[in-house]
C-alpha atoms as a PDB file:
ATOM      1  CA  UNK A   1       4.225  19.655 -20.193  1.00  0.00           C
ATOM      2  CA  UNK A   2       4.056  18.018 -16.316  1.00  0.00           C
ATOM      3  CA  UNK A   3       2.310  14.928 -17.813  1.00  0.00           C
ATOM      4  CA  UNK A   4       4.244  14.579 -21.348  1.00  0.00           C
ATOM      5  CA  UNK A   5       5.426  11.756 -19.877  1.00  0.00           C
ATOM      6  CA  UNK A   6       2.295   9.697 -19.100  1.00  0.00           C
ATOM      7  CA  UNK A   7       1.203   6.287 -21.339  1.00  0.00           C
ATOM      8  CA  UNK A   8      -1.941   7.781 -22.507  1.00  0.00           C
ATOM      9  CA  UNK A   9      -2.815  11.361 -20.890  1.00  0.00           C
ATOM     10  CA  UNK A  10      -6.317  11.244 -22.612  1.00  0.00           C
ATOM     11  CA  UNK A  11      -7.322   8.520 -20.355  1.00  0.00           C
ATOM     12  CA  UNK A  12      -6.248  10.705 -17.280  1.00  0.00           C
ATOM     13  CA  UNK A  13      -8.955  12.282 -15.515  1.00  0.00           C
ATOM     14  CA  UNK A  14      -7.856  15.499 -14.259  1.00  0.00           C
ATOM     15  CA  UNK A  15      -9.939  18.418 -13.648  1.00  0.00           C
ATOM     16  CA  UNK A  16      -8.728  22.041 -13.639  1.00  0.00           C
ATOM     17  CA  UNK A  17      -8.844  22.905  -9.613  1.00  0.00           C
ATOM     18  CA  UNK A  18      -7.026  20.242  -6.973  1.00  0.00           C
ATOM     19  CA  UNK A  19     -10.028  19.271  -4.525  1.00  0.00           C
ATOM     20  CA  UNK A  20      -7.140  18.985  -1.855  1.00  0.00           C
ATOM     21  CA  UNK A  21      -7.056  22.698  -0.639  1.00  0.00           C
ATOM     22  CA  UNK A  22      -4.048  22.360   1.201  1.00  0.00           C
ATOM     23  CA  UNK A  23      -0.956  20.084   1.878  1.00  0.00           C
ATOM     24  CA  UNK A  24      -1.286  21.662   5.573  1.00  0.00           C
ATOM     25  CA  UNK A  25      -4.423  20.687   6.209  1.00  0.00           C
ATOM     26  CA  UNK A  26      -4.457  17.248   4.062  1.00  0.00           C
ATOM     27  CA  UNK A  27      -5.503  14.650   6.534  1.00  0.00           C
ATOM     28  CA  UNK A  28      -3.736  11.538   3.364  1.00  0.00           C
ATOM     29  CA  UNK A  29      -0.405  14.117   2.870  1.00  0.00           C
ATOM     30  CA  UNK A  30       3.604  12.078   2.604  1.00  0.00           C
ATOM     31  CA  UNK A  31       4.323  10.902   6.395  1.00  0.00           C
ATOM     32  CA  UNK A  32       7.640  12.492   6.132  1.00  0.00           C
ATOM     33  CA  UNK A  33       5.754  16.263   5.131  1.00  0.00           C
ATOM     34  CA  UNK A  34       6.018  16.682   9.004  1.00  0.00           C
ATOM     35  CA  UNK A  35       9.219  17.904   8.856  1.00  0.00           C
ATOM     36  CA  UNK A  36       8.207  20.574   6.376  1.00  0.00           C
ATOM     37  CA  UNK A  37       7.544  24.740   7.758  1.00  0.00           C
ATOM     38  CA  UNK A  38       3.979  26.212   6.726  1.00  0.00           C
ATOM     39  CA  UNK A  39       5.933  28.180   4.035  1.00  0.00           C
ATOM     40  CA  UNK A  40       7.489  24.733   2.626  1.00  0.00           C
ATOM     41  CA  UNK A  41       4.330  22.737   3.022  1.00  0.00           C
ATOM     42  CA  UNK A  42       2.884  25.923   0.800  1.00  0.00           C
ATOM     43  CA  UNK A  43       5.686  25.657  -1.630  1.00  0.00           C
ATOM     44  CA  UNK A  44       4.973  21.708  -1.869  1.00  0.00           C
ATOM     45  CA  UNK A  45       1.416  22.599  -2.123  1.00  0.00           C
ATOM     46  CA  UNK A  46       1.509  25.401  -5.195  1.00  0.00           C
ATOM     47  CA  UNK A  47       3.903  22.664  -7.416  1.00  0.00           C
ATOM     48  CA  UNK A  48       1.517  19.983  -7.181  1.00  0.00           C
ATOM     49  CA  UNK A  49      -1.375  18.316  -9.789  1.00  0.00           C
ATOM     50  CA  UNK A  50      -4.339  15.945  -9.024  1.00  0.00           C
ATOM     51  CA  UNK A  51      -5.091  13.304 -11.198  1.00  0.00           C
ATOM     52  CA  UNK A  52      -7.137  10.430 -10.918  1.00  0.00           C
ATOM     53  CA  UNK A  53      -6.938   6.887 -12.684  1.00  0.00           C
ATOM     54  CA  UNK A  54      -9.425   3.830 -13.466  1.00  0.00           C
ATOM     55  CA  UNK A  55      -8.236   0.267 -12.647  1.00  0.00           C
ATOM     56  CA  UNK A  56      -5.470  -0.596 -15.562  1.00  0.00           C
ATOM     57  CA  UNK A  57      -4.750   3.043 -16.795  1.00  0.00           C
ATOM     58  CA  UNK A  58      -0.759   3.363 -17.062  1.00  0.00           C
ATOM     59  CA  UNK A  59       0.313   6.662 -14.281  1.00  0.00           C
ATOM     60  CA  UNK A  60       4.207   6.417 -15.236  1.00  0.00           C
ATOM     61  CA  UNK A  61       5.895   4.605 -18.153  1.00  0.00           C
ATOM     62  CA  UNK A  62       9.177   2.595 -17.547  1.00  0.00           C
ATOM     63  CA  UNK A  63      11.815   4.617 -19.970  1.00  0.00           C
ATOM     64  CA  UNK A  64       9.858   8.094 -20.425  1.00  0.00           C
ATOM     65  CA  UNK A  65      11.478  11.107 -19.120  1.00  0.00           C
ATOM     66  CA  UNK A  66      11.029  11.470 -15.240  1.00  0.00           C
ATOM     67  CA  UNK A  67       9.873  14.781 -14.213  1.00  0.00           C
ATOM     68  CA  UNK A  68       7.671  14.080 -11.469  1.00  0.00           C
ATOM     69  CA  UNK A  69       7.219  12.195  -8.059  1.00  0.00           C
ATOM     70  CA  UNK A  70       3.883  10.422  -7.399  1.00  0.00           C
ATOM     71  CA  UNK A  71       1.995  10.286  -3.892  1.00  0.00           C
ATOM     72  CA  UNK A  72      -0.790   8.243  -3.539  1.00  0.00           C
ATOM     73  CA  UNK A  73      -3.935  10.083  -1.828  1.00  0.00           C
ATOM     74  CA  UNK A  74      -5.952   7.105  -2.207  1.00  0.00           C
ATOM     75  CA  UNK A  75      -6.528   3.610  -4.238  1.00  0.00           C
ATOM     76  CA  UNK A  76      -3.432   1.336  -5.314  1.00  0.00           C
ATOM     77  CA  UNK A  77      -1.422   0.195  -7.926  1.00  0.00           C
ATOM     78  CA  UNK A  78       1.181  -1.846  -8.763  1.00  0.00           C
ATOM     79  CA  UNK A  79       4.938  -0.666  -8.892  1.00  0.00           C
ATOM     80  CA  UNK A  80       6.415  -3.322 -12.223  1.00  0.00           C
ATOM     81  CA  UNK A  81       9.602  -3.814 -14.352  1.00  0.00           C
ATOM     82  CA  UNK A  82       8.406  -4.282 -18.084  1.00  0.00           C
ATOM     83  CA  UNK A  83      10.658  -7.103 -18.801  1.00  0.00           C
ATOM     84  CA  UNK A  84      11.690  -9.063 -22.199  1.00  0.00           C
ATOM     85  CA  UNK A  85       9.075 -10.789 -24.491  1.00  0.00           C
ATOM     86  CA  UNK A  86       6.471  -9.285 -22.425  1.00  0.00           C
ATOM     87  CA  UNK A  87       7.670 -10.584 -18.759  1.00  0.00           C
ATOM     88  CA  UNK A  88       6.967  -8.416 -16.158  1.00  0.00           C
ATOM     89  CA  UNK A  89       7.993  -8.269 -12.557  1.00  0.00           C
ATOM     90  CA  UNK A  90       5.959  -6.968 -10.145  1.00  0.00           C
ATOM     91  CA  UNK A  91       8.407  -5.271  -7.364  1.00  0.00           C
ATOM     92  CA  UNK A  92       5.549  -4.170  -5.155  1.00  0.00           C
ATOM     93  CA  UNK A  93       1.840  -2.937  -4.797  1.00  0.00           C
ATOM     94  CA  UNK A  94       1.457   0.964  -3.433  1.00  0.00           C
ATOM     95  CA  UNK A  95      -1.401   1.956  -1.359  1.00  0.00           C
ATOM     96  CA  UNK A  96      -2.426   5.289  -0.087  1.00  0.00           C
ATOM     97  CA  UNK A  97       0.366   7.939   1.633  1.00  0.00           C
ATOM     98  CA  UNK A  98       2.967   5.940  -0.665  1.00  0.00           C
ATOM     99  CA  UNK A  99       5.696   8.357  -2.356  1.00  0.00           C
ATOM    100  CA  UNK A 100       6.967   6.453  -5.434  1.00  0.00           C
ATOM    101  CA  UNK A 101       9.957   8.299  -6.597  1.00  0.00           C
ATOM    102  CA  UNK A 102      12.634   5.857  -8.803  1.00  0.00           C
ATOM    103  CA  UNK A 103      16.466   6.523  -8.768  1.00  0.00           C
ATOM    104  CA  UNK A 104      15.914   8.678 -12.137  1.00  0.00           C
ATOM    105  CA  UNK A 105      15.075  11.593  -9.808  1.00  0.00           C
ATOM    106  CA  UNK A 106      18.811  11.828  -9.491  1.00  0.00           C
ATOM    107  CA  UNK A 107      20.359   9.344 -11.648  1.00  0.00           C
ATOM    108  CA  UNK A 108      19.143   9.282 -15.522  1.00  0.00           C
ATOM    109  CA  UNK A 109      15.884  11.626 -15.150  1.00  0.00           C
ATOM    110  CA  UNK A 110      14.357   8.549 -16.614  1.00  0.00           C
ATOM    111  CA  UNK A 111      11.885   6.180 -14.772  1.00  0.00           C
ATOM    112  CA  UNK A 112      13.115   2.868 -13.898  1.00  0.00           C
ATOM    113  CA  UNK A 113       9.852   1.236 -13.981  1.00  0.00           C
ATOM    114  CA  UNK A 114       5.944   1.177 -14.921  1.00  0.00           C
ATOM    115  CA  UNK A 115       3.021   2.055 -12.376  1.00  0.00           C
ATOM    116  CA  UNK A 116      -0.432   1.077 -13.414  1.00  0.00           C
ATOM    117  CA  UNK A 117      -3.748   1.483 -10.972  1.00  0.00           C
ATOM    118  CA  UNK A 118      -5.443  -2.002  -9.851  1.00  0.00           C
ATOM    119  CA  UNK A 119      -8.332  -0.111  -8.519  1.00  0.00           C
ATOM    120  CA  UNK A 120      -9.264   3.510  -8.377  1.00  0.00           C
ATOM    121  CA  UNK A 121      -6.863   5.943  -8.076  1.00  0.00           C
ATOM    122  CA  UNK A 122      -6.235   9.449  -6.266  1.00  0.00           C
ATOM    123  CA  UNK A 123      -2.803  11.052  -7.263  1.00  0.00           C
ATOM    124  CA  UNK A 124      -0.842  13.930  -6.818  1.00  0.00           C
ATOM    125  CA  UNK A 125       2.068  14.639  -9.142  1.00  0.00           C
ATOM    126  CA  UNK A 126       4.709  16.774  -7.634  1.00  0.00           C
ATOM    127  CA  UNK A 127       7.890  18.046  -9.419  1.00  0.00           C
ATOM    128  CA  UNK A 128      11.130  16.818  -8.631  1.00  0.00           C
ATOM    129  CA  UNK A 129      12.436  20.268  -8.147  1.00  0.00           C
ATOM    130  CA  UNK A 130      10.735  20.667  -5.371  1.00  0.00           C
ATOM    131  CA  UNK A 131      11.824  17.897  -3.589  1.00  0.00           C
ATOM    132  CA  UNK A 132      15.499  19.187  -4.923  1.00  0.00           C
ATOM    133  CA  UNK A 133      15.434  22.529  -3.284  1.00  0.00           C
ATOM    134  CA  UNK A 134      13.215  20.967   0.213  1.00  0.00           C
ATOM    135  CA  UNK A 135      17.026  18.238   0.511  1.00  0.00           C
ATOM    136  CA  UNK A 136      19.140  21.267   0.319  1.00  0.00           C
ATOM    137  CA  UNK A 137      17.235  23.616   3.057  1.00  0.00           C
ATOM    138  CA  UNK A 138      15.867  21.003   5.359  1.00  0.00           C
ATOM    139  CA  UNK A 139      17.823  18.664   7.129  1.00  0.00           C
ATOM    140  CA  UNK A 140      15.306  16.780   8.526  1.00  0.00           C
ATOM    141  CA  UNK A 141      13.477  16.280   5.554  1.00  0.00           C
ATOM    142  CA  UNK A 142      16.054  15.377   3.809  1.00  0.00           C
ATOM    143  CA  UNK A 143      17.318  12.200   6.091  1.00  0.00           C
ATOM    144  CA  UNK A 144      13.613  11.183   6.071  1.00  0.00           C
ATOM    145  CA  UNK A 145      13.814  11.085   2.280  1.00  0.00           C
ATOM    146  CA  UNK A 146      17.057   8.854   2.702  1.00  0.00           C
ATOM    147  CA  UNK A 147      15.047   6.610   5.403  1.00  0.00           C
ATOM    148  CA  UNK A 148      12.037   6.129   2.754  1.00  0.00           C
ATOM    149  CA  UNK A 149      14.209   4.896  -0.392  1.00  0.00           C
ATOM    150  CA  UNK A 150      15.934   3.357   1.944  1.00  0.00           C
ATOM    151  CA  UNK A 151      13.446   0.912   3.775  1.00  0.00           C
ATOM    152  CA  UNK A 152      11.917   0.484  -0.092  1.00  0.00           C
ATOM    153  CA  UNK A 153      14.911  -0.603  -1.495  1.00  0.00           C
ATOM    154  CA  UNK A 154      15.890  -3.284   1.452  1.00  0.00           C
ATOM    155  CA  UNK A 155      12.296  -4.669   1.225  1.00  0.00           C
ATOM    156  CA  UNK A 156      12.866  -4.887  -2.623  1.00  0.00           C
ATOM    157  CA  UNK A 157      16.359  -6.158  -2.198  1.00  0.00           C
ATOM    158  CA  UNK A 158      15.104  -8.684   0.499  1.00  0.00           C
ATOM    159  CA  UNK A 159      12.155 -10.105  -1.782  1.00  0.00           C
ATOM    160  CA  UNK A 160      14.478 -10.595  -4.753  1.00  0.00           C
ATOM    161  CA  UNK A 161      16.647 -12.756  -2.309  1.00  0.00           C
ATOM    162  CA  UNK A 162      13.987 -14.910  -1.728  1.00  0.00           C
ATOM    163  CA  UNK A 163      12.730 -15.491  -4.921  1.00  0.00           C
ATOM    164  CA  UNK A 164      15.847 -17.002  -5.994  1.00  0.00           C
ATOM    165  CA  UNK A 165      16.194 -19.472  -3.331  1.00  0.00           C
ATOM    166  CA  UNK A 166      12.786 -20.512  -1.982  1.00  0.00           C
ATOM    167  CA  UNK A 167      10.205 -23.064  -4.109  1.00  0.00           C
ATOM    168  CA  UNK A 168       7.351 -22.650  -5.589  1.00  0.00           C
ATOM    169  CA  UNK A 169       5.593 -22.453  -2.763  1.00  0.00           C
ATOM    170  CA  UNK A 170       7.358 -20.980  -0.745  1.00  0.00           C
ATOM    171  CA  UNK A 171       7.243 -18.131  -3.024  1.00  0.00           C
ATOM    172  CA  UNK A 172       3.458 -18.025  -3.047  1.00  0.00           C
ATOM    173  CA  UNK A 173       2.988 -18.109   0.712  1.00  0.00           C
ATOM    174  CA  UNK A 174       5.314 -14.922   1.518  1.00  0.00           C
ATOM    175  CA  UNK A 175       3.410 -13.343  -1.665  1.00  0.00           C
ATOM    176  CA  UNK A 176       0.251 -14.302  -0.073  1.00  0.00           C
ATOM    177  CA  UNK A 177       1.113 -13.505   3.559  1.00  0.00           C
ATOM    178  CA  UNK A 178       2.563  -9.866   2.074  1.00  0.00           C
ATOM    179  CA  UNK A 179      -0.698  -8.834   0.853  1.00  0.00           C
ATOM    180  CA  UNK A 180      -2.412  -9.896   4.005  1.00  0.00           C
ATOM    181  CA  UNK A 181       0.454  -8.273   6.202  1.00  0.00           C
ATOM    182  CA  UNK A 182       1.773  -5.179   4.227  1.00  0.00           C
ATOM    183  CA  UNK A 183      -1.304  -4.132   1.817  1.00  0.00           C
ATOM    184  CA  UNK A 184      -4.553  -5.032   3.325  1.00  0.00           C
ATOM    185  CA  UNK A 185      -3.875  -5.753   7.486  1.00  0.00           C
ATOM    186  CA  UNK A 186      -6.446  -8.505   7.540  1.00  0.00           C
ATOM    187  CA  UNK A 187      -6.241 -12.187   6.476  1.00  0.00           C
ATOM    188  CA  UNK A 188      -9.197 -11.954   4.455  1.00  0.00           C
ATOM    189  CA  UNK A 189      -8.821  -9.370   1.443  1.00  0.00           C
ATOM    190  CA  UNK A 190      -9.824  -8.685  -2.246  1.00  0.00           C
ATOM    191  CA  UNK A 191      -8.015 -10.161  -4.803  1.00  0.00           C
ATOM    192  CA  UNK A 192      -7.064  -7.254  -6.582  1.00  0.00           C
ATOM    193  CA  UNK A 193      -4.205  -9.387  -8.332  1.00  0.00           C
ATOM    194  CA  UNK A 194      -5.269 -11.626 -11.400  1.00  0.00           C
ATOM    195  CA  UNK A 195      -3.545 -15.398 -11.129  1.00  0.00           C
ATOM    196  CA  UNK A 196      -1.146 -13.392 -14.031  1.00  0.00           C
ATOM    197  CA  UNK A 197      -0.430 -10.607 -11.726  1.00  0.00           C
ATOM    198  CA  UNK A 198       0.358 -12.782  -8.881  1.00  0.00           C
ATOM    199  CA  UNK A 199       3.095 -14.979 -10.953  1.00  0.00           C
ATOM    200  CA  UNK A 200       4.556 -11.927 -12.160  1.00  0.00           C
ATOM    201  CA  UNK A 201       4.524 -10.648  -8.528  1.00  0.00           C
ATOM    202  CA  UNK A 202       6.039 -14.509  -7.481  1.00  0.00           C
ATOM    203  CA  UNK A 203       7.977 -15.302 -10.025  1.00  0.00           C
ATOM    204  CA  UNK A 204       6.068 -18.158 -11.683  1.00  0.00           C
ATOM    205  CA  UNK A 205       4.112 -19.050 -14.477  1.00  0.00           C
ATOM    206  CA  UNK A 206       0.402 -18.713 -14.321  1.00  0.00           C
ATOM    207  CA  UNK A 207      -0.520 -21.754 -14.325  1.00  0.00           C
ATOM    208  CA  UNK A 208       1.572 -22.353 -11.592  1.00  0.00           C
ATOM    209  CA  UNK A 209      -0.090 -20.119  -9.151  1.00  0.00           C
ATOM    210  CA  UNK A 210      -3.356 -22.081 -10.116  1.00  0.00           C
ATOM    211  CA  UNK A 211      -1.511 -25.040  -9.393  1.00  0.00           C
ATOM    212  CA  UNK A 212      -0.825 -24.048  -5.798  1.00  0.00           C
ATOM    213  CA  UNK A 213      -3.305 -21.689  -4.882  1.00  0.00           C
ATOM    214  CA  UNK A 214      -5.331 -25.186  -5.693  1.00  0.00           C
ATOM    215  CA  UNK A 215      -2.772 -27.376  -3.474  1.00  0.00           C
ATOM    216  CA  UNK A 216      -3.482 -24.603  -0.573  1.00  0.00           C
ATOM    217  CA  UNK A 217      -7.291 -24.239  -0.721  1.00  0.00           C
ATOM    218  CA  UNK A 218      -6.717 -28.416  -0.494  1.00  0.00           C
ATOM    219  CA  UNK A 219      -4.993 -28.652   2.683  1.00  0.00           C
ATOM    220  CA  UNK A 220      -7.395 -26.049   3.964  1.00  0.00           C
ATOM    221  CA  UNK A 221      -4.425 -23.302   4.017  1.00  0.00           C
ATOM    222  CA  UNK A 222      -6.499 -20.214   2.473  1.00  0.00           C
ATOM    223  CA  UNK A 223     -10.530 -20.199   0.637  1.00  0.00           C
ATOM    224  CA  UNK A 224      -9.962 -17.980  -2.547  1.00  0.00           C
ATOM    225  CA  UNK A 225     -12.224 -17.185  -5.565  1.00  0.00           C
ATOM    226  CA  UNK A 226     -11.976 -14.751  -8.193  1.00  0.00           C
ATOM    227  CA  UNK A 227     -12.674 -11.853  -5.942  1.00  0.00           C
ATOM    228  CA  UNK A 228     -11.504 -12.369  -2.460  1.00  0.00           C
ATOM    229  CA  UNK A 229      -8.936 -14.930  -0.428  1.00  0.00           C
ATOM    230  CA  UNK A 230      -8.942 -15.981   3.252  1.00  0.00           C
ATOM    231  CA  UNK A 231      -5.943 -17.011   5.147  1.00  0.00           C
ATOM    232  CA  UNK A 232      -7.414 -20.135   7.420  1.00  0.00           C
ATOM    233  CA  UNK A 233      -3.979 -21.341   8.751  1.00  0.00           C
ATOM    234  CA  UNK A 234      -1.548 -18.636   8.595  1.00  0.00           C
ATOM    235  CA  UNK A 235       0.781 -20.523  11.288  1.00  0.00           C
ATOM    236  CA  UNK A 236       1.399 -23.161   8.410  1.00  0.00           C
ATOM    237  CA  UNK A 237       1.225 -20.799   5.648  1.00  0.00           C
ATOM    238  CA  UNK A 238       4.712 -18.887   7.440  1.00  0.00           C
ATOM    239  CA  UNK A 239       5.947 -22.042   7.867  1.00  0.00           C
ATOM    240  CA  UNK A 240       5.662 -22.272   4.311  1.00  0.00           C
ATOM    241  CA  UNK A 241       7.166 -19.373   3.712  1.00  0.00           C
ATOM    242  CA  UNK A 242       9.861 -19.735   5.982  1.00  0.00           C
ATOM    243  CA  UNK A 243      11.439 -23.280   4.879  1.00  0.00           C
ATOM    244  CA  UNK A 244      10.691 -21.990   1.162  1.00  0.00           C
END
């Protein structure tokens, strides 16, 4: 019943042991699990599932009944709003120690949103009663909760701002200089995002992105192909960004 929910749970490898033996002693575990007791970390630990996913397998389903947080152990994926006549919006890409818990926890027990791997991925699924009880006993705990959904939401909030008021490119450049900053920490990376992926990320057609990933590699801004990119003037590239 934990994984009703999923897309397609025949595509979901999961085997019948956790190879994580212990939240305690899990070197990837939730940042804010530091606030947790040995007896809570073991209570965390004994409602959890590992499951792992290939590159485009569906984890949740935006609309199916919400049951479950998700923590990232390892890989990434994209976080997206299934949108109208098949547009999506990418809100953002989740890489390893990530929580990704929607406002359905609490609100409509429904998730808000679709999360798909882009490259292997390392899951664990952990009930939401769990995290329930943990706000209600711990303090601590609970405020770093609050902090987490918190910073998500402003980032989210802060992106959407943006999108409505700078250009074109504008709105590639902070897309590009997010993956470099916030996902990868380098200014050369993989492109794990197809030029579809990154329009529905930007907000732009796909043709679009060609158009100016094209006008960048021109003015010798970035080198891309169809597997990596490389920031080569990231001064210019904020600017970019900045004046939108």
């Amino acid at each position: 019943m934990l994984f009703k929910h999923l897309c397609n749970p025949l595509k979901m490898i999961m085997s019948d042991k956790n190879t994580i033996s212990s939240c305690e002693t899990c070197t990837v575990k939730w940042e804010n699990f530091k606030y947790l007791t040995k007896d809570e970390l073991q209570y965390v630990n004994q409602h959890r599932y590992e499951a792992s996913f290939k590159p485009g397998e569906i984890m949740i389903k935006q609309g199916s009944p919400s049951s479950n947080t998700l923590f990232i152990s390892s890989g990434m994926a994209k976080i997206y709003i299934e949108g109208i006549n098949g547009k999506n919006f990418i809100m953002s890409i989740a890489k390893p120690r990530r929580l990704i818990m929607g406002p359905g926890a609490y609100v409509n027990s429904r998730y808000t949103y679709t999360v798909s791997a882009l490259t292997k991925v390392q899951v664990c699924f952990i009930n939401f009663d769990v995290f329930h009880h943990l706000v209600r006993v711990n303090a601590d705990f609970a405020e770093g909760l609050l902090i987490d959904i918190s910073t998500k939401s402003l980032k989210t909030h802060n992106r959407l701002i943006n999108l409505t008021q700078k250009k074109i490119p504008g709105r590639m450049a902070e897309t590009l200089l997010y993956l470099a900053d916030e996902i990868f920490e380098s200014n050369e990376f993989e492109m794990i995002l197809s030029r579809k992926e990154l329009g529905e990320f930007s907000s732009m057609a796909k043709e679009c992105v060609v158009r100016i990933l094209k006008e960048f590699e021109d003015s010798g801004l970035i080198y891309c192909d169809s597997t990596k990119l490389q920031i080569l003037d990231k001064n210019k590239l904020t600017l970019i960004s900045e004046k939108g």
